[in-house]
Protein backbone atom coordinates (compact mmCIF):
# COMPACT_ATOMS: atom_id res chain seq x y z
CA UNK A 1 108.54 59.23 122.98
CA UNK A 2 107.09 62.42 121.43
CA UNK A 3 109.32 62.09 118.78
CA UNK A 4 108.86 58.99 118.24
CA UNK A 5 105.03 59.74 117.42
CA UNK A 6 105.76 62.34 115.43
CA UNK A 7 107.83 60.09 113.03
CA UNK A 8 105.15 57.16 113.18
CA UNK A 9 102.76 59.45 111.86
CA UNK A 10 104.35 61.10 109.21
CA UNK A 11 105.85 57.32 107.85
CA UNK A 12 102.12 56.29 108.68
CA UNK A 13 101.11 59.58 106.02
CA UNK A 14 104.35 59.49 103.68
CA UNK A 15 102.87 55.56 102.81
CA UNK A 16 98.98 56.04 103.00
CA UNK A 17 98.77 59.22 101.01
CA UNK A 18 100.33 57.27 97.02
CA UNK A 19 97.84 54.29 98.34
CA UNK A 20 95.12 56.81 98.15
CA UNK A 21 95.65 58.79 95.33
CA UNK A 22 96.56 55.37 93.43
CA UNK A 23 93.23 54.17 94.44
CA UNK A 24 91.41 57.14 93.25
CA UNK A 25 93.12 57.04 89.77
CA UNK A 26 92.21 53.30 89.34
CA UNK A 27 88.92 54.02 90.48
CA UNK A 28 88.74 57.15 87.45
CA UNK A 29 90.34 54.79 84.84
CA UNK A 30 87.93 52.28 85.56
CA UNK A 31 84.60 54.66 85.28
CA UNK A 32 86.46 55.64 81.61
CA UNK A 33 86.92 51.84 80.62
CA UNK A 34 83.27 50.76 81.60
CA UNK A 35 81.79 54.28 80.50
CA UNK A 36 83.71 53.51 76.55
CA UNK A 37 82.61 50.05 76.63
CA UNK A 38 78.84 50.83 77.36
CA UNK A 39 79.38 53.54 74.22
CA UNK A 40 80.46 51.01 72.46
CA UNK A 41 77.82 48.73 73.08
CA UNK A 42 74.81 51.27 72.51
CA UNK A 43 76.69 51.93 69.32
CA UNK A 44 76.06 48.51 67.98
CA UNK A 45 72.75 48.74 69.59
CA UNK A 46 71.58 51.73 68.03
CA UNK A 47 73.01 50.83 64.67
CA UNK A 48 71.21 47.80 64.68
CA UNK A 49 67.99 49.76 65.22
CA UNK A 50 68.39 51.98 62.82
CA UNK A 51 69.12 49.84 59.92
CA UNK A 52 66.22 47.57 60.82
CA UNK A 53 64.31 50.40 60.69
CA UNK A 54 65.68 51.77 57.32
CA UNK A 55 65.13 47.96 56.25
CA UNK A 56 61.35 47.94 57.24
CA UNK A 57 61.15 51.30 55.51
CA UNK A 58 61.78 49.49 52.48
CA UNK A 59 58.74 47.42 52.26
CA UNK A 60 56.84 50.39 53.60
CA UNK A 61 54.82 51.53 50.60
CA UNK A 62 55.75 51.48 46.69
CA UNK A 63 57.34 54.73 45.50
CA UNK A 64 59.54 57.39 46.43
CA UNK A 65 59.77 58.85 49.97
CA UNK A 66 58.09 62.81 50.04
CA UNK A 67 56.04 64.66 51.58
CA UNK A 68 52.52 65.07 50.77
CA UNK A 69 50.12 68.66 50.32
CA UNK A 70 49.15 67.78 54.08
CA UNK A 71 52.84 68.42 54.98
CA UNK A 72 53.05 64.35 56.47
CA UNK A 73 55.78 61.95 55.20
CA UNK A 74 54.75 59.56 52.94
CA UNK A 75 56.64 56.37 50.91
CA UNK A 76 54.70 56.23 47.44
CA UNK A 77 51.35 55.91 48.86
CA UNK A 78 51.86 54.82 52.20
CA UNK A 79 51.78 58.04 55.03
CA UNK A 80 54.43 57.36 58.19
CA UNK A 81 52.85 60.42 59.38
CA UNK A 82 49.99 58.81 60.28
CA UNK A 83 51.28 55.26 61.02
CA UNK A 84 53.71 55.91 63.73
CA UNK A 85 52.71 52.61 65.73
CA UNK A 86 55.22 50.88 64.13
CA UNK A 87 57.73 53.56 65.62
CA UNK A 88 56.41 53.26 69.16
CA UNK A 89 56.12 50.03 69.29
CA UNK A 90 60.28 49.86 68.98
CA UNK A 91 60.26 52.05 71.93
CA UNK A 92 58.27 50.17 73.79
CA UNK A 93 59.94 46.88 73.59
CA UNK A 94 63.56 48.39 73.28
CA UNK A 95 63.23 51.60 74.86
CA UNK A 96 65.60 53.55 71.68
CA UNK A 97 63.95 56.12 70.16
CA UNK A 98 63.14 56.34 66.67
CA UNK A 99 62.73 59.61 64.35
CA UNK A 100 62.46 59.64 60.88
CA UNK A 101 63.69 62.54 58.67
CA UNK A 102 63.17 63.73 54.96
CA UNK A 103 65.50 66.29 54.44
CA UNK A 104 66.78 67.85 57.36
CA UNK A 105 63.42 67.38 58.44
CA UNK A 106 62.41 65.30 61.38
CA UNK A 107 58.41 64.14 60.30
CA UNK A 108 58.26 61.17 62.51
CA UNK A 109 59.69 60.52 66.12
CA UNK A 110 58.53 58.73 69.43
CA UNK A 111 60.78 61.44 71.57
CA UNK A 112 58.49 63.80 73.01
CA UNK A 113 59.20 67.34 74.95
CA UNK A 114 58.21 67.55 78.47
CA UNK A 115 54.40 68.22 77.74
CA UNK A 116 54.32 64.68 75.83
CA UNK A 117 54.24 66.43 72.49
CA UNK A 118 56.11 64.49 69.80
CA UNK A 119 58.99 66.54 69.08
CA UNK A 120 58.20 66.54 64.90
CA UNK A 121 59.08 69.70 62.95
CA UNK A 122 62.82 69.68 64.45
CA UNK A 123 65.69 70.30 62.23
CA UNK A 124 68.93 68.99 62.02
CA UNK A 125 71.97 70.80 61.21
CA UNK A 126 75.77 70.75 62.28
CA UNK A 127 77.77 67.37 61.48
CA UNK A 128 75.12 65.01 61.35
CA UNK A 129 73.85 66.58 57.99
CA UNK A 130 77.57 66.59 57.01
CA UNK A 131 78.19 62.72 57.52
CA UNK A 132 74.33 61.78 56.67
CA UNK A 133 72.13 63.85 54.36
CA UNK A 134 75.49 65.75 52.42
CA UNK A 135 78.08 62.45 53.00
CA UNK A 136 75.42 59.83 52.40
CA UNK A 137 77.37 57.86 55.58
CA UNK A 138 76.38 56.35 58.55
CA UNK A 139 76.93 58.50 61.67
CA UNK A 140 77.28 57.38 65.60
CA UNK A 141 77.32 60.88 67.94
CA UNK A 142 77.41 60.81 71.45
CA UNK A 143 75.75 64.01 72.44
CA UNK A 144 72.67 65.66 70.28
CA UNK A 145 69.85 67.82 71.78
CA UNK A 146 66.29 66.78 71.17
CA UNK A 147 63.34 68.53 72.77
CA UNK A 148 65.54 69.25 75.57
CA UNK A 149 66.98 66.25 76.34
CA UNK A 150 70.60 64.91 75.80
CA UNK A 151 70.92 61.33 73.52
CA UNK A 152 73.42 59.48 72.49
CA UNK A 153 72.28 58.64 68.46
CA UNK A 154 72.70 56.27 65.63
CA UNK A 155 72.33 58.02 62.21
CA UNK A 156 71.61 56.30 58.80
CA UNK A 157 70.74 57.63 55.24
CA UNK A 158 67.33 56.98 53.77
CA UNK A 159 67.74 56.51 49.82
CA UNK A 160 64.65 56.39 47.24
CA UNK A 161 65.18 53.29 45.24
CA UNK A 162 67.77 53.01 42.73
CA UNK A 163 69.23 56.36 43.82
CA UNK A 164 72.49 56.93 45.71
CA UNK A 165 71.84 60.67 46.79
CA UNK A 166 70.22 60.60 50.26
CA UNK A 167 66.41 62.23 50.76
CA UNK A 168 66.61 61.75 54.48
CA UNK A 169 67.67 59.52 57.42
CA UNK A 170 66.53 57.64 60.15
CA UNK A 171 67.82 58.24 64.10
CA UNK A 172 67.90 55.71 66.54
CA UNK A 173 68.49 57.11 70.01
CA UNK A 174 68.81 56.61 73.97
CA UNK A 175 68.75 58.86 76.69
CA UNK A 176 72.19 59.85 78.01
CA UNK A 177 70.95 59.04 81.54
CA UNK A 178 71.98 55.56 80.61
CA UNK A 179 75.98 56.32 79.94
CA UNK A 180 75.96 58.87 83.22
């Protein structure tokens, strides 16, 4: 009878143990299939953003994008320093961040640090000015560090008119809280 027992539980183990670990791996591959597809799906998101944005841009002022003696980013004669509604009101409707570089340069931005300061003056470096400001391309990365804070970001060139050599870029970004 003993014996018996003995064997019942170790056929009872022998059988429960690959169901388990089968179970586990299905439920890892399936966290990595819905975790790719979400990064997928911000990635059109964010792209989308940020071209509207660099699209809006466009009709911004009449000029050349710089930055004026005041230090603020301006299109011709129109200051985005100053006029950063337009930026917050994107966040507000589709919660993705906007910042708005010239140079390596980030001017205007709706991320703020932790005391609700915008987090302007930042710099970029690394291989988003690779693909971007140097490769004039289009970037998606799914980890940068802004004011403390992971994103996952949507990079795109800014051009002056009638020029194909970059002057800065726009960022559209979400918190990585929303991949996690």
């Amino acid at each position: 009878m003993k014996l018996k027992m003995k064997l019942r539980g170790k056929l009872i183990c022998i059988i429960l143990f690959p169901v388990l670990l089968l179970g586990v791996a299905v439920m890892q591959l399936s966290k990595v299939t819905v975790s790719n597809v979400l990064v997928d799906k911000l990635d059109t998101s964010l792209s989308a953003t940020a071209v509207s944005v660099t699209n809006t841009l466009k009709y911004a002022g009449v000029g050349d994008y710089g930055v004026n003696d005041a230090g603020e980013l301006v299109k011709g004669d129109f200051n985005l320093s100053k006029n950063v509604g337009f930026a917050d009101r994107i966040k507000e409707e589709s919660g993705v961040e906007v910042s708005i570089f010239y140079g390596d340069k980030r001017y205007v931005t709706t991320i703020t640090d932790e005391n609700g300061n915008r987090a302007a003056g930042e710099t970029i470096s690394g291989e988003i000015k690779e693909h971007v400001l140097d490769g004039g391309e289009s970037y998606f990365v799914e980890q940068v560090e802004v004011a403390g804070k992971q994103y996952l970001a949507y990079c795109t060139p800014l051009f002056n008119e009638g020029s194909s050599t970059p002057v800065g870029m726009v960022i559209a970004a979400i918190g990585q809280e929303h991949v996690d």
